[in-house]
C-alpha atoms as a PDB file:
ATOM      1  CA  UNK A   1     -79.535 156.067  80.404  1.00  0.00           C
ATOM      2  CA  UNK A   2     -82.786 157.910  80.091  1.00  0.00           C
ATOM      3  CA  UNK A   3     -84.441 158.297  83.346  1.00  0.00           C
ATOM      4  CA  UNK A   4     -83.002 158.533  86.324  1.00  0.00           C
ATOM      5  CA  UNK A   5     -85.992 157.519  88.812  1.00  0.00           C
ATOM      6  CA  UNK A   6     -86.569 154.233  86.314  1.00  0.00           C
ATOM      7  CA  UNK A   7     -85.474 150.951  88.429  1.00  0.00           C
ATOM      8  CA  UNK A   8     -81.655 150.096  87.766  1.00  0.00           C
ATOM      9  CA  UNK A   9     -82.428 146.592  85.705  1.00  0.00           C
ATOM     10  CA  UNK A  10     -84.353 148.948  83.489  1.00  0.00           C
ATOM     11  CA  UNK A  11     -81.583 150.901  82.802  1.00  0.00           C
ATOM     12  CA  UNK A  12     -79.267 148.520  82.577  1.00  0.00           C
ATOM     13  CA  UNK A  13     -81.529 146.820  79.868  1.00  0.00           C
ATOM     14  CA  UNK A  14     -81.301 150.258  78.279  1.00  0.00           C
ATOM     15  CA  UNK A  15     -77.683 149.738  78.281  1.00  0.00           C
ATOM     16  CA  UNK A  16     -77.280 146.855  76.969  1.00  0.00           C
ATOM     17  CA  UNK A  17     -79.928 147.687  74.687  1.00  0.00           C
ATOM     18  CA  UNK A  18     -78.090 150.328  72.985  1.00  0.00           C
ATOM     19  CA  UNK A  19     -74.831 147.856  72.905  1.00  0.00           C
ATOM     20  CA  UNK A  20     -77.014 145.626  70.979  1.00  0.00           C
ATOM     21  CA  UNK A  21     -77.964 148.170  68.758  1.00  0.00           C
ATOM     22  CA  UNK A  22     -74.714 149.827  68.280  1.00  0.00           C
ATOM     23  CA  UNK A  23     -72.890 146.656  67.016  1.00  0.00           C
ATOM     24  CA  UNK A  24     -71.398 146.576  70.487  1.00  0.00           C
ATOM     25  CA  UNK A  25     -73.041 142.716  70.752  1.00  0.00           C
ATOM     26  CA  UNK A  26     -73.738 141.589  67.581  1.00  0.00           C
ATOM     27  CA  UNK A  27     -76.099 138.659  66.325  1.00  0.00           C
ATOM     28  CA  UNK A  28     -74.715 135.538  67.827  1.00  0.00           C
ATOM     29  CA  UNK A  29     -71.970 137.582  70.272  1.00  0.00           C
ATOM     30  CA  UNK A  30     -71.635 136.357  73.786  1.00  0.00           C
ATOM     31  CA  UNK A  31     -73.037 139.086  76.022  1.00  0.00           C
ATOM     32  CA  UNK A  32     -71.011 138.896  79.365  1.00  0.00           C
ATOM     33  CA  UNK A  33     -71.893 136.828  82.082  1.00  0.00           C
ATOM     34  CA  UNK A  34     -74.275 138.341  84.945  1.00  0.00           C
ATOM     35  CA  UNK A  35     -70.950 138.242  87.306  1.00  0.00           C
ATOM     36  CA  UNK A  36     -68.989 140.301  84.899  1.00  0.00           C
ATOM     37  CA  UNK A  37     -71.405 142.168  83.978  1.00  0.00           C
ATOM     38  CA  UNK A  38     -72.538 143.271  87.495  1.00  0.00           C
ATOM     39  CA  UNK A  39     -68.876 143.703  88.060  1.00  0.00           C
ATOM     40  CA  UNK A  40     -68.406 146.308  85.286  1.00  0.00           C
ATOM     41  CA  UNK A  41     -71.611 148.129  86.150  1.00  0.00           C
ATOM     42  CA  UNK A  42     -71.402 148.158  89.997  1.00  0.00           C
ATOM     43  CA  UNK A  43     -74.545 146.378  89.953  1.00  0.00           C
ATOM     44  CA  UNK A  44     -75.724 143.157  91.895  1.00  0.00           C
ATOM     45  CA  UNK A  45     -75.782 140.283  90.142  1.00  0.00           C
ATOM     46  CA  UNK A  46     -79.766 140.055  90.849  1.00  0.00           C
ATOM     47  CA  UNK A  47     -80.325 143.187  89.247  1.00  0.00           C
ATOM     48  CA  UNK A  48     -78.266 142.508  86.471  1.00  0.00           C
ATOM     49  CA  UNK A  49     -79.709 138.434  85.779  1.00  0.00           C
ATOM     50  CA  UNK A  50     -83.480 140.339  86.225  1.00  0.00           C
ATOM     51  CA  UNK A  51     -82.283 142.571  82.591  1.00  0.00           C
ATOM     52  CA  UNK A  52     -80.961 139.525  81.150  1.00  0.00           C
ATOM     53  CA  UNK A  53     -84.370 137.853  81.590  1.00  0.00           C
ATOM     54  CA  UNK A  54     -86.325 140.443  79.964  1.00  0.00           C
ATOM     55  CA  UNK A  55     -84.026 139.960  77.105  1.00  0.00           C
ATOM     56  CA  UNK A  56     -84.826 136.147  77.231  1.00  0.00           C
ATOM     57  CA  UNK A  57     -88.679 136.430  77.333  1.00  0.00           C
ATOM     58  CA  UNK A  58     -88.555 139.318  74.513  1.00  0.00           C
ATOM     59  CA  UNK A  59     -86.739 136.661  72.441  1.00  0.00           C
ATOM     60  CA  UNK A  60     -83.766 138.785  71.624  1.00  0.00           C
ATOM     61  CA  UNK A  61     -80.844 136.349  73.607  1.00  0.00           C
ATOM     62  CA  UNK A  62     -80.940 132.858  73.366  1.00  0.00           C
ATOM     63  CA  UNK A  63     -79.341 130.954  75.974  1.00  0.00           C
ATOM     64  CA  UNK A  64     -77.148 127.784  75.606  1.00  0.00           C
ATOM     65  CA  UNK A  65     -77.185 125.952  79.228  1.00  0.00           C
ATOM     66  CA  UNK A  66     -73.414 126.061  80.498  1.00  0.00           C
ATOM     67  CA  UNK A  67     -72.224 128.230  78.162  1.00  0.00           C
ATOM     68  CA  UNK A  68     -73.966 131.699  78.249  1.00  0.00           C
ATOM     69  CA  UNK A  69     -76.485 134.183  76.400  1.00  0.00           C
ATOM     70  CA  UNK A  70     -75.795 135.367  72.771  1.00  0.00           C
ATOM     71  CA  UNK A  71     -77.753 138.039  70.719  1.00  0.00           C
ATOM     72  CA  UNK A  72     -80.492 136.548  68.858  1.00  0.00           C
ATOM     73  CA  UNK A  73     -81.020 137.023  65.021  1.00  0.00           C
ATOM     74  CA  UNK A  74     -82.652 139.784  64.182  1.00  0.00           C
ATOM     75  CA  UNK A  75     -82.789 141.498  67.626  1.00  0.00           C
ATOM     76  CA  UNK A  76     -80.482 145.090  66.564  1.00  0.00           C
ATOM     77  CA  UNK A  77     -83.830 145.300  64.193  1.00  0.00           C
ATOM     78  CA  UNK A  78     -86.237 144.295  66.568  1.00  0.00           C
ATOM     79  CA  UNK A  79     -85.046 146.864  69.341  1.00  0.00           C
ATOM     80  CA  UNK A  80     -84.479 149.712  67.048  1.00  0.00           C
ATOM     81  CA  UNK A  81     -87.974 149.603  66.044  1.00  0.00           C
ATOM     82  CA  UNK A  82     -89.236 149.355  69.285  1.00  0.00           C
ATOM     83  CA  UNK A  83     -87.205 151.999  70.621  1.00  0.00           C
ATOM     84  CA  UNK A  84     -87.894 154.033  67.991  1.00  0.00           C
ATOM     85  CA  UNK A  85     -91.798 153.670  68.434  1.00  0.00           C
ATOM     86  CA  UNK A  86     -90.853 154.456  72.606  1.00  0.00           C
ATOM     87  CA  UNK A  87     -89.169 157.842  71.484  1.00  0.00           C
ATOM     88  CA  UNK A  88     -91.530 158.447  68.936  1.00  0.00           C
ATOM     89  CA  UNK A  89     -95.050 158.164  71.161  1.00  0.00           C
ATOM     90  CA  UNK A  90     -93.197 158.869  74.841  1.00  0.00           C
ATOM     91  CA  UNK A  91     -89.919 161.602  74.714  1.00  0.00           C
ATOM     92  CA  UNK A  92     -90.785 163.533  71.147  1.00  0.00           C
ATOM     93  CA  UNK A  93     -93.822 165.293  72.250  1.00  0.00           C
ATOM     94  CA  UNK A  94     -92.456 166.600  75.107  1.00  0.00           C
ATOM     95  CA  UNK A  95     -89.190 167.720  73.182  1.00  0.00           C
ATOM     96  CA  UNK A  96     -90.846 169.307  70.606  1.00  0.00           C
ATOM     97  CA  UNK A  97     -93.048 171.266  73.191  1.00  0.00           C
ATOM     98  CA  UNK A  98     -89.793 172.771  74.601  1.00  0.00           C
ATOM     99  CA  UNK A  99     -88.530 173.283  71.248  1.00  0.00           C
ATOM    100  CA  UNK A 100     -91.672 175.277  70.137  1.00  0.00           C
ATOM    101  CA  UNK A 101     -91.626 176.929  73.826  1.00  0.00           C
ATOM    102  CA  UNK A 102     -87.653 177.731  73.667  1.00  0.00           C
ATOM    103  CA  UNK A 103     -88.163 179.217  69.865  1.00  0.00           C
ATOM    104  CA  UNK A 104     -85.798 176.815  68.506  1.00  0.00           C
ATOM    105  CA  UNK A 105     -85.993 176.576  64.689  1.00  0.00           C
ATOM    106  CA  UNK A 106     -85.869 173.501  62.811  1.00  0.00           C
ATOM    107  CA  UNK A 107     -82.663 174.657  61.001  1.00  0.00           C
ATOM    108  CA  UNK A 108     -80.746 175.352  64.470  1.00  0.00           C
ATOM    109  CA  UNK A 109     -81.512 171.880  65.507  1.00  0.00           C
ATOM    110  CA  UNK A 110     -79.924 170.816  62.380  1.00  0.00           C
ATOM    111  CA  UNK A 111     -76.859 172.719  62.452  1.00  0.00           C
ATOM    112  CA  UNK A 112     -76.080 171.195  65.869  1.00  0.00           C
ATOM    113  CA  UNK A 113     -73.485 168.448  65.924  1.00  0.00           C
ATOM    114  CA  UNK A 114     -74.633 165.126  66.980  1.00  0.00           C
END
């Protein structure tokens, strides 16, 4: 997760963000119920249902009363772009600042394994 002073539903929107993203949850999969879910993280439950609502009003889960939240169409898209645009505007300039203050040349960076 990226910052560590960022409340924990934040991160754990991160999280599940990334799962989304990855394939992990794909459109139409059943994310896991707040219980479980809180459960697996070490979370409480309120924490966890406060993510799950963000995901709701961003219109990237759809919810089926009685039967739980699935990935929306279209949402690994949706949240790609818009994390892209985060890292883009928010953590790049600071990395390439320490790049440029560290010496690093583009070709090293390349070179690394991902």
């Amino acid at each position: 997760m990226q910052n560590s002073s960022q409340p924990v539903y934040l991160k754990l929107r991160d999280l599940i963000a990334a799962s989304i993203i990855d394939g992990t949850y794909s459109e139409g999969a059943m994310l896991p119920s707040v219980r479980a879910f809180a459960v697996q993280q070490g979370a409480n439950p309120l924490t966890v249902a406060k993510a799950y609502q963000q995901f709701q009003l961003d219109g990237l889960v759809e919810v089926q009363r009685g039967v739980g939240m699935f990935v929306a169409r279209g949402a690994a898209d949706k949240l790609r772009r818009s994390e892209r645009e985060a890292f883009l505007t928010r953590e790049w300039p600071a990395l390439a600042k320490r790049i440029e203050r560290l010496g690093i040349a583009p070709h090293e960076l390349l070179a690394e394994k991902l």
